[in-house]
N, C-alpha and C. Protein backbone atom coordinates (compact mmCIF):
# COMPACT_ATOMS: atom_id res chain seq x y z
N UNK A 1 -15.56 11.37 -2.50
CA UNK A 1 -14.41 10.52 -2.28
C UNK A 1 -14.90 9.20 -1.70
N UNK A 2 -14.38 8.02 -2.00
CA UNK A 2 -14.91 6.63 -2.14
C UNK A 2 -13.35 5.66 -1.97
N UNK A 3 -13.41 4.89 -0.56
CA UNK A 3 -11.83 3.86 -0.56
C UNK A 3 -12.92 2.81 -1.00
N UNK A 4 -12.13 2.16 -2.21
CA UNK A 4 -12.47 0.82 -2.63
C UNK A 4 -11.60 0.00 -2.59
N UNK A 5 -11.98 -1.85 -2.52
CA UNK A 5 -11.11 -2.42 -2.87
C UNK A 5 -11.05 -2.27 -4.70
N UNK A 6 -9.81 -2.73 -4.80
CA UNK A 6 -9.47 -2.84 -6.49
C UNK A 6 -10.47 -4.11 -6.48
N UNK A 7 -10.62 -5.44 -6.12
CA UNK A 7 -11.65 -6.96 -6.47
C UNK A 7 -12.96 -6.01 -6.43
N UNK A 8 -12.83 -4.98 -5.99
CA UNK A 8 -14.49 -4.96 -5.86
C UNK A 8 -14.79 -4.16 -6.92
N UNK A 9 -13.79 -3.48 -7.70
CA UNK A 9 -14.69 -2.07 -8.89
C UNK A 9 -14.82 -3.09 -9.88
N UNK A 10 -15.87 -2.27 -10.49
CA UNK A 10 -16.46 -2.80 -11.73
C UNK A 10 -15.98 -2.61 -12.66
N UNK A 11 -15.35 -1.46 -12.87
CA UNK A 11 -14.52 -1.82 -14.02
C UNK A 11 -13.01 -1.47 -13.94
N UNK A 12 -12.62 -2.39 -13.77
CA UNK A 12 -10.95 -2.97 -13.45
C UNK A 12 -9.97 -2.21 -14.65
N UNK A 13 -10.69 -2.72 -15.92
CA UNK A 13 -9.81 -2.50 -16.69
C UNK A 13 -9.35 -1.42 -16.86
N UNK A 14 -10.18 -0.14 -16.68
CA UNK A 14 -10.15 1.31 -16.39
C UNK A 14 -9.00 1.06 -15.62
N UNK A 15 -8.88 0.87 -14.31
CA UNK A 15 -8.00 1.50 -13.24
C UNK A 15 -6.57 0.37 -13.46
N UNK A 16 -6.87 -0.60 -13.98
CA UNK A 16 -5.38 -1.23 -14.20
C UNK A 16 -4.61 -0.17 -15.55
N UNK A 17 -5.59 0.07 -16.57
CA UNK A 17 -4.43 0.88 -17.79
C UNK A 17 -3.95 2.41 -16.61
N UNK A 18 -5.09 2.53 -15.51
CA UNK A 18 -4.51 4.01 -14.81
C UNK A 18 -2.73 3.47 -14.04
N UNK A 19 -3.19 2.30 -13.67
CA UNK A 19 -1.57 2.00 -12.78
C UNK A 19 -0.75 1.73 -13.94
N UNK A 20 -0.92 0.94 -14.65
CA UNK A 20 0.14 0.47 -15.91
C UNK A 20 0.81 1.42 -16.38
N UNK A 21 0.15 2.69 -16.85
CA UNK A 21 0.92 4.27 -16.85
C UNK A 21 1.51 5.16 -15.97
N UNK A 22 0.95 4.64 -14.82
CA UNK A 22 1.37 5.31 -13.21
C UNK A 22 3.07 6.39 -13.26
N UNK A 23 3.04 7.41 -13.19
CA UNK A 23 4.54 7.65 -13.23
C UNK A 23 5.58 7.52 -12.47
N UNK A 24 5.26 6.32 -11.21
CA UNK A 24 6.01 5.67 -10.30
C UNK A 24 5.95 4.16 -10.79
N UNK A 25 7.40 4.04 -11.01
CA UNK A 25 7.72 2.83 -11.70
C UNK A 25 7.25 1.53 -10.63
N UNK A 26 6.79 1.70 -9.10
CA UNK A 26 6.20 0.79 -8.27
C UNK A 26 4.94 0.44 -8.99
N UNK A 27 3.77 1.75 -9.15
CA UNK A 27 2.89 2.16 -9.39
C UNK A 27 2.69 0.82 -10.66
N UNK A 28 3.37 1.31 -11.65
CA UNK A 28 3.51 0.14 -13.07
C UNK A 28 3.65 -1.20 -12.68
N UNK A 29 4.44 -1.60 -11.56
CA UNK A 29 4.37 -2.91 -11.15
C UNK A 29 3.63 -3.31 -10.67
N UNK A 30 2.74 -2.75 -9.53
CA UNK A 30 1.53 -3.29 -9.20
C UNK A 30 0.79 -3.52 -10.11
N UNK A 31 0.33 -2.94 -11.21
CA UNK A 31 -0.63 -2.98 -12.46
C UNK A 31 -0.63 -4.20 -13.07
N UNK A 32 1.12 -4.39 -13.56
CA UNK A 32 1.56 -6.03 -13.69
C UNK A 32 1.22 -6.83 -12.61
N UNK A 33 1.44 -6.59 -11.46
CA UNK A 33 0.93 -8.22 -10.38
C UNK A 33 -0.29 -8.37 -10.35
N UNK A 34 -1.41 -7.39 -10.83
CA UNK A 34 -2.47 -7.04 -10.80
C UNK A 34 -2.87 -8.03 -11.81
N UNK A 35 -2.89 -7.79 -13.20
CA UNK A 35 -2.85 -8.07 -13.96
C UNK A 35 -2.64 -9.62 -14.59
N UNK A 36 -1.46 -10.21 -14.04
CA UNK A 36 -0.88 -10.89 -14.29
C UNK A 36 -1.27 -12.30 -13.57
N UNK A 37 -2.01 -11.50 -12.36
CA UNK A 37 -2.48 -12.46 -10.78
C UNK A 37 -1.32 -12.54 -9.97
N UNK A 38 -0.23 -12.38 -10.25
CA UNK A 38 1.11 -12.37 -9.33
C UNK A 38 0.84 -11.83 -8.02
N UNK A 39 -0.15 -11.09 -7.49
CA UNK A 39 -0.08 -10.05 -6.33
C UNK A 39 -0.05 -11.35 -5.01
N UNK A 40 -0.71 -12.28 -5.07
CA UNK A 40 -0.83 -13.01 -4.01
C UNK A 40 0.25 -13.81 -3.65
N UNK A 41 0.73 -14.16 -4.85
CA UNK A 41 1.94 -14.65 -4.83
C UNK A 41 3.22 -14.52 -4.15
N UNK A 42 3.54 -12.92 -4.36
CA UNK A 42 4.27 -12.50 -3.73
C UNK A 42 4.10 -11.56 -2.63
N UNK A 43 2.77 -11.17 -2.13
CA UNK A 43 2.39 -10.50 -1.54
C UNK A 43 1.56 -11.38 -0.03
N UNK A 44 1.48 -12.13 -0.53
CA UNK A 44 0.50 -12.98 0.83
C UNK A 44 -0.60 -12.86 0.02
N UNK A 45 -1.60 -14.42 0.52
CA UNK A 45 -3.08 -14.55 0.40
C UNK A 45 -4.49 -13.35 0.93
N UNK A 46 -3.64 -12.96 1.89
CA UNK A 46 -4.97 -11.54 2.07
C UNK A 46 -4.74 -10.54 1.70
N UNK A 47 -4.14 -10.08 0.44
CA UNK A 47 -3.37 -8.78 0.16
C UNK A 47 -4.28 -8.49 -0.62
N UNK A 48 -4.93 -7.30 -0.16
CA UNK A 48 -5.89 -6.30 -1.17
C UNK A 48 -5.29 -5.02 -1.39
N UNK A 49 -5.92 -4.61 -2.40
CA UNK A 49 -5.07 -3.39 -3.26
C UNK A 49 -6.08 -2.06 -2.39
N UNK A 50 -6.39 -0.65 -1.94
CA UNK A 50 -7.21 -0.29 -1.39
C UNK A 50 -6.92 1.03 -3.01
N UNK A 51 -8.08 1.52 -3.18
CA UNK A 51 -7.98 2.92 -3.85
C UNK A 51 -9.00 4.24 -3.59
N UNK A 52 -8.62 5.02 -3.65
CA UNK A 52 -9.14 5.91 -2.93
C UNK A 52 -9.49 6.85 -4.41
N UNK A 53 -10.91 7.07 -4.92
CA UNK A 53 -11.68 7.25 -5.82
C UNK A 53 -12.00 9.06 -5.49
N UNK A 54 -12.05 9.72 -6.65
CA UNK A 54 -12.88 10.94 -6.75
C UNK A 54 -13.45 11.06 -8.23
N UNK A 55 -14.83 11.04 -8.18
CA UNK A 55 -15.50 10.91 -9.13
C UNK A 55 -14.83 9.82 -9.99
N UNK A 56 -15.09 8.38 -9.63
CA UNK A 56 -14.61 7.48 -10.00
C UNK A 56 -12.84 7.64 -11.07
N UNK A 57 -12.52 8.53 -10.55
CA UNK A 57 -11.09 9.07 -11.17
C UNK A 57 -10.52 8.23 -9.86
N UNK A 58 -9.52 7.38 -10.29
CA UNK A 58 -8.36 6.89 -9.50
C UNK A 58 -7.46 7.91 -8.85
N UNK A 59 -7.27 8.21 -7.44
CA UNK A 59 -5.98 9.56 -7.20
C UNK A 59 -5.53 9.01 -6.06
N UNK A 60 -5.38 7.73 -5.49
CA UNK A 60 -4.40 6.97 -4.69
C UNK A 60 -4.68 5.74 -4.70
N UNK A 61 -3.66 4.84 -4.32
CA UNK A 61 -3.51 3.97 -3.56
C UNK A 61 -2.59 3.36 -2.58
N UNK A 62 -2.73 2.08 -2.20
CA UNK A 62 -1.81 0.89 -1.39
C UNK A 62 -2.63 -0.26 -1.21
N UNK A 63 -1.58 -0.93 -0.81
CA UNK A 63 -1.74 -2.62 -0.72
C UNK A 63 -1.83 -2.64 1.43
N UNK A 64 -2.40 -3.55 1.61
CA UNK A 64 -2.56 -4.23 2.52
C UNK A 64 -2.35 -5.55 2.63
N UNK A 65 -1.38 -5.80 2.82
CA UNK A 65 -0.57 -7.30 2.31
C UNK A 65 0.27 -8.02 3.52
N UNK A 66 0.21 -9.76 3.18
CA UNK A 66 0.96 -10.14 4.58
C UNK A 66 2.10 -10.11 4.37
N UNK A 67 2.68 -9.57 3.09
CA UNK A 67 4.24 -9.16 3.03
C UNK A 67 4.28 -8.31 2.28
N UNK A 68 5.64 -7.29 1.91
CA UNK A 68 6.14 -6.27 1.47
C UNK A 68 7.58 -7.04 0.68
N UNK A 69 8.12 -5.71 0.85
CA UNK A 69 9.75 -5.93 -0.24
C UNK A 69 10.37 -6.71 1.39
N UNK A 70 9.81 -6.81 2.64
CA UNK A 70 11.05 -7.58 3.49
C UNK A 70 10.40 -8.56 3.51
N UNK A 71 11.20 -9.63 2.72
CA UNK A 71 10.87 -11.18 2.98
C UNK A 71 12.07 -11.87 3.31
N UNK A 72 11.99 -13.32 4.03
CA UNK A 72 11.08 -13.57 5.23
C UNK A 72 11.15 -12.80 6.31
N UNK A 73 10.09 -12.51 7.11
CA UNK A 73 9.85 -12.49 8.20
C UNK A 73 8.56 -12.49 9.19
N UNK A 74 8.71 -12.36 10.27
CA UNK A 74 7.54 -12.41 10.70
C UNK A 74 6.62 -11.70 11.04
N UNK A 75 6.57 -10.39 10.93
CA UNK A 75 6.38 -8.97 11.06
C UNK A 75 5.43 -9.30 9.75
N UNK A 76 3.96 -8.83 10.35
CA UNK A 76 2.98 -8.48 9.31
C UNK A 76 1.59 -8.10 9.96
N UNK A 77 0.59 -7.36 9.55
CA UNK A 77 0.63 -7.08 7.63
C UNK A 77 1.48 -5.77 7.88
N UNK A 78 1.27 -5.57 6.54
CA UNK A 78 2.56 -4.52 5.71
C UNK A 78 1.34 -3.66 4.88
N UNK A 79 1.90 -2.66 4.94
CA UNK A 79 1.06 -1.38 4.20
C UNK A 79 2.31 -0.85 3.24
N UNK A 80 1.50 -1.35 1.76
CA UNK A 80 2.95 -1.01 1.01
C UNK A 80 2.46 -0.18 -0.58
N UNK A 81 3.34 0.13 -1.37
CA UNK A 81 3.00 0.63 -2.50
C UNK A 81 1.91 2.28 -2.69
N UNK A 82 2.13 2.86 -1.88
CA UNK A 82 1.36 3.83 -0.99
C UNK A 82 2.02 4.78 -1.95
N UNK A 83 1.07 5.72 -2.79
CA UNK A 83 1.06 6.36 -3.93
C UNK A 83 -0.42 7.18 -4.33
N UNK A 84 0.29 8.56 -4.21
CA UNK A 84 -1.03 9.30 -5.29
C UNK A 84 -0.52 10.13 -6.08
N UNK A 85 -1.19 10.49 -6.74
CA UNK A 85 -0.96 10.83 -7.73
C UNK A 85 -0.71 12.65 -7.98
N UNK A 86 0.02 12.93 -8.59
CA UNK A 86 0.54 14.18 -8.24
C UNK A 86 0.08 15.70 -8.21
N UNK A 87 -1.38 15.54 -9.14
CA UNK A 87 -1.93 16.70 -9.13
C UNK A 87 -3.30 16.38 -7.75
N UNK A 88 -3.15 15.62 -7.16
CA UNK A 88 -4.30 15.31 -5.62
C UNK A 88 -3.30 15.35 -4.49
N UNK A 89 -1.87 15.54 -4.62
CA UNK A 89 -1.23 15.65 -3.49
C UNK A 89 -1.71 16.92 -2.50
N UNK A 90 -1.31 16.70 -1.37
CA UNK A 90 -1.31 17.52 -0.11
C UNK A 90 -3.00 17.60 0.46
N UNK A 91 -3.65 16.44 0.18
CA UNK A 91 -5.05 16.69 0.80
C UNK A 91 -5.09 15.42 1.81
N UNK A 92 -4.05 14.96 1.75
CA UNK A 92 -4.04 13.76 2.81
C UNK A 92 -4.10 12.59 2.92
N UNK A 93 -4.35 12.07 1.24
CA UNK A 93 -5.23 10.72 0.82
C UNK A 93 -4.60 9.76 1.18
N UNK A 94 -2.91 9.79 1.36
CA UNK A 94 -2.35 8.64 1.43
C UNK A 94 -2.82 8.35 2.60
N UNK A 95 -3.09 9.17 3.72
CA UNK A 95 -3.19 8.62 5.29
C UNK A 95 -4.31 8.59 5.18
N UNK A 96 -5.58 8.60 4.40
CA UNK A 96 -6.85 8.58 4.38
C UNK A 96 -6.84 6.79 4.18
N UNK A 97 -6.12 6.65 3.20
CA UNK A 97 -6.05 5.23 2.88
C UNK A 97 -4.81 4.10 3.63
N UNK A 98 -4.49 4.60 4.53
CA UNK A 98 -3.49 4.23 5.38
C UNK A 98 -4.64 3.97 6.47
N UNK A 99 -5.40 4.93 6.97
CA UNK A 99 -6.31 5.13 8.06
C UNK A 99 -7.09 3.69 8.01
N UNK A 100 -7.54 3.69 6.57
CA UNK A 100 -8.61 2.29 6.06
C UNK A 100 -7.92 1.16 6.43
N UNK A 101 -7.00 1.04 5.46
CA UNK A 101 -6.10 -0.13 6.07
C UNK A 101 -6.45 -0.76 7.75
N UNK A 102 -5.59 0.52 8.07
CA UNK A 102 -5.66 0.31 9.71
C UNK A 102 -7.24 -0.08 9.94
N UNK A 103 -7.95 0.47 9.83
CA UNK A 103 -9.13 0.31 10.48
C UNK A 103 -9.76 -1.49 10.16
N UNK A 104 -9.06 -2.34 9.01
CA UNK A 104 -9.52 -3.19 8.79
C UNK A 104 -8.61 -4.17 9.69
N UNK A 105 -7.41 -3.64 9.73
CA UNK A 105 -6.37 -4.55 10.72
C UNK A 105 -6.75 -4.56 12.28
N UNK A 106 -7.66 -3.51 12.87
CA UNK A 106 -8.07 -3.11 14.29
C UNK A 106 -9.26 -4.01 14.18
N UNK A 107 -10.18 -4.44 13.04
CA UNK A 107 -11.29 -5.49 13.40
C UNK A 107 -11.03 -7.08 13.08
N UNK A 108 -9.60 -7.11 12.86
CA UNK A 108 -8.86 -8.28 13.07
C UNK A 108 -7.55 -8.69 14.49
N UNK A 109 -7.87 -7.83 14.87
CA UNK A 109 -7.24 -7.77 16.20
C UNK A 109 -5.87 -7.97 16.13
N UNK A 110 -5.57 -6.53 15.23
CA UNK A 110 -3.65 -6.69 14.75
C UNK A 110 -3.07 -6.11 15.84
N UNK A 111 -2.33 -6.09 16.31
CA UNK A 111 -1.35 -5.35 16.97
C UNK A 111 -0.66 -4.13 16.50
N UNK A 112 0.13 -4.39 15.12
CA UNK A 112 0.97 -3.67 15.12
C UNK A 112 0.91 -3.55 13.34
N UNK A 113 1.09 -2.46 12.72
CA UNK A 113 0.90 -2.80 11.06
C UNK A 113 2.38 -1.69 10.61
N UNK A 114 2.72 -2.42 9.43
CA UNK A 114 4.37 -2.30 9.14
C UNK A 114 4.45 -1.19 7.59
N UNK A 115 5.41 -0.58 7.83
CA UNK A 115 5.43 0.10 6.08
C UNK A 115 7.18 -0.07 6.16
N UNK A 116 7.46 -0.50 4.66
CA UNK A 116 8.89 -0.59 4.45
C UNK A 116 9.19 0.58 3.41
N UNK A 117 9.89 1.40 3.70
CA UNK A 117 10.27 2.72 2.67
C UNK A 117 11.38 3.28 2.79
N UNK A 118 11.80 4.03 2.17
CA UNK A 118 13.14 4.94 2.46
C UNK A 118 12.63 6.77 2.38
N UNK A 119 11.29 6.97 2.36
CA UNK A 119 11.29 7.74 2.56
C UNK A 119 11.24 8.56 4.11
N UNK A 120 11.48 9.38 4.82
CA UNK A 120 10.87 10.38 5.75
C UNK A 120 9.79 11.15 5.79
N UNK A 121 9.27 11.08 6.52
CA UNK A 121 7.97 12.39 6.40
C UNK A 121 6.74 12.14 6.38
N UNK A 122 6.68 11.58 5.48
CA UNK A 122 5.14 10.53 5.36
C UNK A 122 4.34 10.09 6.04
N UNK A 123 5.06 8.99 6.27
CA UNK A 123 4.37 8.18 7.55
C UNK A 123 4.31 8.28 8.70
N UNK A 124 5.62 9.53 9.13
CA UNK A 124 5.09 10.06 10.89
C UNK A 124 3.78 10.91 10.61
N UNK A 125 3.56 11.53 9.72
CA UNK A 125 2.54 11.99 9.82
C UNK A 125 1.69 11.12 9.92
N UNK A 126 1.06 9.92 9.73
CA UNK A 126 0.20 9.31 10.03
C UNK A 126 0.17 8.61 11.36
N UNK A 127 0.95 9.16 11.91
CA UNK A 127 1.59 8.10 12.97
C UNK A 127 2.44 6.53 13.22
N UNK A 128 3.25 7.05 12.40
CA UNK A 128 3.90 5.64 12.21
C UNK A 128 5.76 6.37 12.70
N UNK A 129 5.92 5.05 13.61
CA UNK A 129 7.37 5.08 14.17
C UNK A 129 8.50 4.53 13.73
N UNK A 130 9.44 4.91 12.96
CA UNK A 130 10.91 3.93 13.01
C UNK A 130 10.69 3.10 13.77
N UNK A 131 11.11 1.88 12.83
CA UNK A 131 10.67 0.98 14.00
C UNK A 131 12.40 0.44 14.33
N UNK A 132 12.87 0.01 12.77
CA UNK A 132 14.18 -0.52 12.49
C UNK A 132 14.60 -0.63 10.65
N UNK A 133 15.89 -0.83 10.96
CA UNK A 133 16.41 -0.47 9.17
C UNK A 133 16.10 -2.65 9.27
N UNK A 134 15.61 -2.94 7.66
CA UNK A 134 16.04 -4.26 7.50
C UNK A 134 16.10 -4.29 6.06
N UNK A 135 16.67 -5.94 5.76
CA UNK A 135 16.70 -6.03 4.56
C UNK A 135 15.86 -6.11 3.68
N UNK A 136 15.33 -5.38 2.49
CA UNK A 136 14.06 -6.16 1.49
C UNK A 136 14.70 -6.88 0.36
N UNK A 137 14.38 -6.99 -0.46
CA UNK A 137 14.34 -8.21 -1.08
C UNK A 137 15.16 -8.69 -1.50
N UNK A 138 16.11 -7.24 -2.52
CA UNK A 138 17.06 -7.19 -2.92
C UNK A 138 18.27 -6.78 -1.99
N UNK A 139 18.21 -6.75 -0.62
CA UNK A 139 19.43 -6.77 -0.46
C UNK A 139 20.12 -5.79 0.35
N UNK A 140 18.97 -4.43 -0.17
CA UNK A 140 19.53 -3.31 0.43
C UNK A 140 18.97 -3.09 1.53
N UNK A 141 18.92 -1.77 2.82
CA UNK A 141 18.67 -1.14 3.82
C UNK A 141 17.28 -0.71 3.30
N UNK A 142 16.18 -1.04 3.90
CA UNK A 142 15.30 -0.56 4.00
C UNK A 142 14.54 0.12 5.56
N UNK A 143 14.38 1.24 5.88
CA UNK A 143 13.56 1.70 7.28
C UNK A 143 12.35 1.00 7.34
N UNK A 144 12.17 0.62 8.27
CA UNK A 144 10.79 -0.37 8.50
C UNK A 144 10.31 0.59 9.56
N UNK A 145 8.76 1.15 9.41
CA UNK A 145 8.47 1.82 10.32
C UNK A 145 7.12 1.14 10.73
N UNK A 146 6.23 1.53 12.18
CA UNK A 146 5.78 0.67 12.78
C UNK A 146 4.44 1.40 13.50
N UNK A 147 3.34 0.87 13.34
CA UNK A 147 2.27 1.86 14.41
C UNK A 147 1.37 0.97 14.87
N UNK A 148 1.24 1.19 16.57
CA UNK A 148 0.53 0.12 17.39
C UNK A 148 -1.29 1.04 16.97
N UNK A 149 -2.08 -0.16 16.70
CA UNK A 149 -3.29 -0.06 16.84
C UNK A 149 -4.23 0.01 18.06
């Protein structure tokens, strides 16, 4: 098992047709911002994609980005798009690659790093707190949850 950045594998094109098929319709969109170069755009200038490799087989990822689906604000970075894939579930990877994240935000002297979701469950397990419900992009209620470094 190997966390890479996505800029750094060698061969891209491999792991972009893996997201472009992704069976999480997020999953497909990242592939497009990927793809397209859009990610910085809407994501902030330091937003790297992280993936978490077994035998160079793609079986997670997320973004580490200075924004998410809540824009504007001032609350950042954001740990977003946080996805594996369904036959590698229950070994932990998402918080393996949540962990990375963090660990790159702790040698930048973050405070505090953000995930916007509607799910439960997840992310307390990694240690992450409700922080507050806000708006993302479109409009609706999103839980913004929160974990001090």
């Amino acid at each position: 098992m190997r966390i890479v950045k996505f800029s750094e594998l060698e061969n891209k094109e491999k792991y972009l047709e893996k997201l472009e098929n992704c069976p999480w319709d997020a999953g497909k969109y990242l592939g497009y911002l990927l793809k397209s170069g859009e990610i910085k755009k809407l994501c902030g200038e330091h937003t790297e994609v992280y993936c978490l490799l077994i035998d160079e087989e793609l079986v997670s990822f997320c973004t580490l980005a200075d924004f998410d689906d809540i824009q504007p604000t001032e609350f950042t970075p954001w740990i977003g798009f946080v996805y594996t894939y369904e036959n590698y579930r229950g070994n932990r990877y998402s918080i393996k690659l949540m962990e990375a994240c963090e660990q790159v935000c702790r040698k930048n002297n973050v405070e505090y790093v953000y995930v916007s979701t509607n799910h439960i469950g997840l992310y307390e397990k990694g240690g992450y707190e409700f922080f507050q419900y806000m708006k993302d992009i479109e409009g609706s209620d999103s839980r913004v949850y929160r974990k001090k470094l």
